[in-house]
Protein backbone atom coordinates (compact mmCIF):
# COMPACT_ATOMS: atom_id res chain seq x y z
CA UNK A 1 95.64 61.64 82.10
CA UNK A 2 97.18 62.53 78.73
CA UNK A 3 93.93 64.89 77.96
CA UNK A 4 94.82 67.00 81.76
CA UNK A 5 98.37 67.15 80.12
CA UNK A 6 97.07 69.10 77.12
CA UNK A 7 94.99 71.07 79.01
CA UNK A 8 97.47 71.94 81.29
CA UNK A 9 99.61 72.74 78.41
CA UNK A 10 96.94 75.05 76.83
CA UNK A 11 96.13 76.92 79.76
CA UNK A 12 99.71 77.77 80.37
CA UNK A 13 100.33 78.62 76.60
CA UNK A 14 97.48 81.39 76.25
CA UNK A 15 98.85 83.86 78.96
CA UNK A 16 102.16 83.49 77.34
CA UNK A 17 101.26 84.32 74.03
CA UNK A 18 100.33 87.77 75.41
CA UNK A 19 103.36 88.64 76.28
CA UNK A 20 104.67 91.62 75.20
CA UNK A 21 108.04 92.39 73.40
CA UNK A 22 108.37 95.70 72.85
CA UNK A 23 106.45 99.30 72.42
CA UNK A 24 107.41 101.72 70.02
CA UNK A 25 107.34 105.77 70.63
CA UNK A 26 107.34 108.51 68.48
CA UNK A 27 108.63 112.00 69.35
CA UNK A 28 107.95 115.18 67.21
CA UNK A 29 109.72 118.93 68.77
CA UNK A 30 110.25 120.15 71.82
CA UNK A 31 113.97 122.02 72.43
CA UNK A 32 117.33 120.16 72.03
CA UNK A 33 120.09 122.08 73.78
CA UNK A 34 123.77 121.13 74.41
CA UNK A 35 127.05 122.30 76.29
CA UNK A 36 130.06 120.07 77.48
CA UNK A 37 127.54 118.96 80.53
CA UNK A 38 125.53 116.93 78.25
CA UNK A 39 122.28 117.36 75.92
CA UNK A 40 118.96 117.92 76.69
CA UNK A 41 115.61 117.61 75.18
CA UNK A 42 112.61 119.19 76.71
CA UNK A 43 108.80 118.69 76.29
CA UNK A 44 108.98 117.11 73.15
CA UNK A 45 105.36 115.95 72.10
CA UNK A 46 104.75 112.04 71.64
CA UNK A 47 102.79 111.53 68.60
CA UNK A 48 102.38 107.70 68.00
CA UNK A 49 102.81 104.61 70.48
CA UNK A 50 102.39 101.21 69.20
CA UNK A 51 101.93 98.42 71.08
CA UNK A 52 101.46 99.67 74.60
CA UNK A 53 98.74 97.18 77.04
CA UNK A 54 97.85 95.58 74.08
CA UNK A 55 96.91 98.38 71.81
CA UNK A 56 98.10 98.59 68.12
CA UNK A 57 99.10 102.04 66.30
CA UNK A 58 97.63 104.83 68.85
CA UNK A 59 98.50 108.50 67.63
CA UNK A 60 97.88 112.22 68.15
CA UNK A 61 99.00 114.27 71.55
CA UNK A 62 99.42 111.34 73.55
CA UNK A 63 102.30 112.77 76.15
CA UNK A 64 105.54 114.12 76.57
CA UNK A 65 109.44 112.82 75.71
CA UNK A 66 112.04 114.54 77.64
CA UNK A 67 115.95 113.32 78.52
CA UNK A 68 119.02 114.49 79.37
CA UNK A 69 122.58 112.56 78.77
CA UNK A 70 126.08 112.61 80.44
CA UNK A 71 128.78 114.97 80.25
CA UNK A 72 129.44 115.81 75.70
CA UNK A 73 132.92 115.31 74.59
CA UNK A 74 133.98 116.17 70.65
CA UNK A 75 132.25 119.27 69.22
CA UNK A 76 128.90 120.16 69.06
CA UNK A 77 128.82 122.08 65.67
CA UNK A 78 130.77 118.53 63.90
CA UNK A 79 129.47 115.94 66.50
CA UNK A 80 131.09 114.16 69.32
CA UNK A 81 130.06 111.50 72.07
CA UNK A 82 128.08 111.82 75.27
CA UNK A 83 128.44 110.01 78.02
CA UNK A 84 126.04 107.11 79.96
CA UNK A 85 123.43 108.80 82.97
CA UNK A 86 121.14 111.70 82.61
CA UNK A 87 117.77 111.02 82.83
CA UNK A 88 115.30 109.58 80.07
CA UNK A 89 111.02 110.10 80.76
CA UNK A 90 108.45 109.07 78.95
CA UNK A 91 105.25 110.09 79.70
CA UNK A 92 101.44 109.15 78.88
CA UNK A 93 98.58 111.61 79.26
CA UNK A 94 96.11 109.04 79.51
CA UNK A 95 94.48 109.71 75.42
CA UNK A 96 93.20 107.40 73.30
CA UNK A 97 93.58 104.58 75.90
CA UNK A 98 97.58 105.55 76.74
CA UNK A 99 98.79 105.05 79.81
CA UNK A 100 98.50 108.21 82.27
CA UNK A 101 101.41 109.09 84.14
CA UNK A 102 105.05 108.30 83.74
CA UNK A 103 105.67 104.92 81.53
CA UNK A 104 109.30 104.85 81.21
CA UNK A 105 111.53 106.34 83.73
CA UNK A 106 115.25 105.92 83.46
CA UNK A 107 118.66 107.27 81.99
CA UNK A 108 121.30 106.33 79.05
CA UNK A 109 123.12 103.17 79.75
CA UNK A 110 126.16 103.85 77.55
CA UNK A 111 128.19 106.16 75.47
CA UNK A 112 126.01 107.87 72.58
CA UNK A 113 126.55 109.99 68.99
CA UNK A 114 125.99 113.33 68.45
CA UNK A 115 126.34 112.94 64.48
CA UNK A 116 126.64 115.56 61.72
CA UNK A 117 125.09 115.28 58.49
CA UNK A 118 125.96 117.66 55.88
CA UNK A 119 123.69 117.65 52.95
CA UNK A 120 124.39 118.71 49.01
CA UNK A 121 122.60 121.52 49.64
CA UNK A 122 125.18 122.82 52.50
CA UNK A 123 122.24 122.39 54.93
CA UNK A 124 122.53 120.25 58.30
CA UNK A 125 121.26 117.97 59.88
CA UNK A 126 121.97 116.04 63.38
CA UNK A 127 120.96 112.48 64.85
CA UNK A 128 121.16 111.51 68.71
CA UNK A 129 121.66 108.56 69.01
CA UNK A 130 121.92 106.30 72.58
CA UNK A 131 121.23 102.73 74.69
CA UNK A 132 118.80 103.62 77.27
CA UNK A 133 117.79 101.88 80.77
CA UNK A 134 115.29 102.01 83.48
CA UNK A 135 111.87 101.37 85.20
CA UNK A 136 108.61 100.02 83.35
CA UNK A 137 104.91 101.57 84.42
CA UNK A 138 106.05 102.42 87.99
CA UNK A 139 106.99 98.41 88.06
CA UNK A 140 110.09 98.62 89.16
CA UNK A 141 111.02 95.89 86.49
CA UNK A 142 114.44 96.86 84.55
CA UNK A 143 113.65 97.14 80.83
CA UNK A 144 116.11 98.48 77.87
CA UNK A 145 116.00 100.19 74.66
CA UNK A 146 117.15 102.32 72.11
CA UNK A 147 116.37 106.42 70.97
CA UNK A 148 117.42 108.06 67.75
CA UNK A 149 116.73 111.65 67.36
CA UNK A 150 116.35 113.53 64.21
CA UNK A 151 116.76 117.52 64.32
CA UNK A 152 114.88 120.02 62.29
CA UNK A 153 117.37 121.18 59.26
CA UNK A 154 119.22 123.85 61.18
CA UNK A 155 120.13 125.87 57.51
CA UNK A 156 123.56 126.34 56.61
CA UNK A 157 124.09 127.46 59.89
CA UNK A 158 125.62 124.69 62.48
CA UNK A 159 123.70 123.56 65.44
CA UNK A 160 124.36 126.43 68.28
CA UNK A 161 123.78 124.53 71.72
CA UNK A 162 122.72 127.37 73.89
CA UNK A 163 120.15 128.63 71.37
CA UNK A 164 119.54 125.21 70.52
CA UNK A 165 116.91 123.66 67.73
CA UNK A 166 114.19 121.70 67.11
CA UNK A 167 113.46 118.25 67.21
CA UNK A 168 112.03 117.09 63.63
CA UNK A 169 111.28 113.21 64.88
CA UNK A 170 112.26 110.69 67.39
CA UNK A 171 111.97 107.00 67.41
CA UNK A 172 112.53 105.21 71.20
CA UNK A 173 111.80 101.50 71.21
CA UNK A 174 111.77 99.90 74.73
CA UNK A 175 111.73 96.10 74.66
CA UNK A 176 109.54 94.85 77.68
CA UNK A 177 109.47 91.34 79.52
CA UNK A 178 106.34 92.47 81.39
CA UNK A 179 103.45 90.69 81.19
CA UNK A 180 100.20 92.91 80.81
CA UNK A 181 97.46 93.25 83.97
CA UNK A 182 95.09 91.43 81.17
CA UNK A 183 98.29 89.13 81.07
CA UNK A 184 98.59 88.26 84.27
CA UNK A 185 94.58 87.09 84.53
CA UNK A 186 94.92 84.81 82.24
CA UNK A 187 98.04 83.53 83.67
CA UNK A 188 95.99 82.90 86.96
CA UNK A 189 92.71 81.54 85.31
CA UNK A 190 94.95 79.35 83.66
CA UNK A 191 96.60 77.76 86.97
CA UNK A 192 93.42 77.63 89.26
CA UNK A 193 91.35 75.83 86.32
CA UNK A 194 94.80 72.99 86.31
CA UNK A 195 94.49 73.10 89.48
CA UNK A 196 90.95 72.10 90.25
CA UNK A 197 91.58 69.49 87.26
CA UNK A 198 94.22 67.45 89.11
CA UNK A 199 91.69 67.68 92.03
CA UNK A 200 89.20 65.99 90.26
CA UNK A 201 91.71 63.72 89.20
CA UNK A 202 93.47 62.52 91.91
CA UNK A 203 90.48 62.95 94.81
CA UNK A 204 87.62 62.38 92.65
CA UNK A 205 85.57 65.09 94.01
């Protein structure tokens, strides 16, 4: 009896040992644009993925980043706030073993920064910064995360929203409680093979 135990104990510790915690994403340009109805970012490339169904490090043109937040308060030359909603899509074009088709689909779930940095040189730079929420793979499981947003050094010359500027880098990590397809296989190998052991067991057949 104590050796089914173990088993039973083994085969429900492999599937979760595979699950996953969270993917990293990596943006690089596209168009950031503001007004007092919110920012937006369009078409910006995605670069690098880490940790996506299993895979490690995957980079090159892997898909597109795009969001827009709530409503800007402050300025947008110094910086300011923006508010929670918009909409936040990540998107895989099925390269290098990435997901095709929309991967994260949701919006900010809280106030974030529009920050101004001004450098020694009299150069700027600006960082987005937000709490984001939403759907995983077409799930419909809830998942959360976090983006910060680097511009391109806009000169001595402050950001101009309606023009707008480029996006120099982007880091969006979304932490996942979703087990994997390969995941959930295991998980059921691992119950029909206890299963048929406590048949043996307790009918002898």
């Amino acid at each position: 009896m104590k050796r089914i135990i173990l088993m039973a104990l083994l085969g429900l510790a492999l599937p979760l040992a595979a699950f996953a915690d969270s993917v990293d994403f990596t943006n690089s340009g596209g168009i950031l644009t503001g007004s007092a109805a919110g920012l937006t970012l369009s078409n910006s490339t995605l670069i690098a993925v880490n940790g996506l169904g299993g895979l490690g490090l995957v980079t090159g043109n892997l898909g597109t980043l795009s969001f827009s937040t709530g409503a800007f308060s402050g300025d947008l030359t110094t910086g300011g706030t923006f508010a929670s909603g918009g909409s936040f899509v990540i998107a895989g074009n099925g390269t290098n073993g990435i997901f095709n088709g929309t991967i994260f689909n949701g919006s900010f779930s809280g106030a974030g920064t529009w920050t101004e940095l001004t450098l020694a040189d009299g150069t700027h730079n600006y960082i987005l910064t937000g709490s984001i929420t939403g759907t995983w793979l077409s799930t419909g499981v809830t998942v959360n995360g976090a983006t910060v947003q680097l511009t391109v050094n806009t000169g001595k010359g402050f950001f101009n929203g309606e023009n707008g500027t480029l996006i120099s880098s982007g880091d969006t990590n979304i932490t996942t409680a979703v087990p994997e397809p390969g995941t959930l296989g295991l998980l059921g190998t691992g119950l029909v093979g206890i299963a048929g052991m406590f048949r043996r067991k307790l009918f002898g057949a």
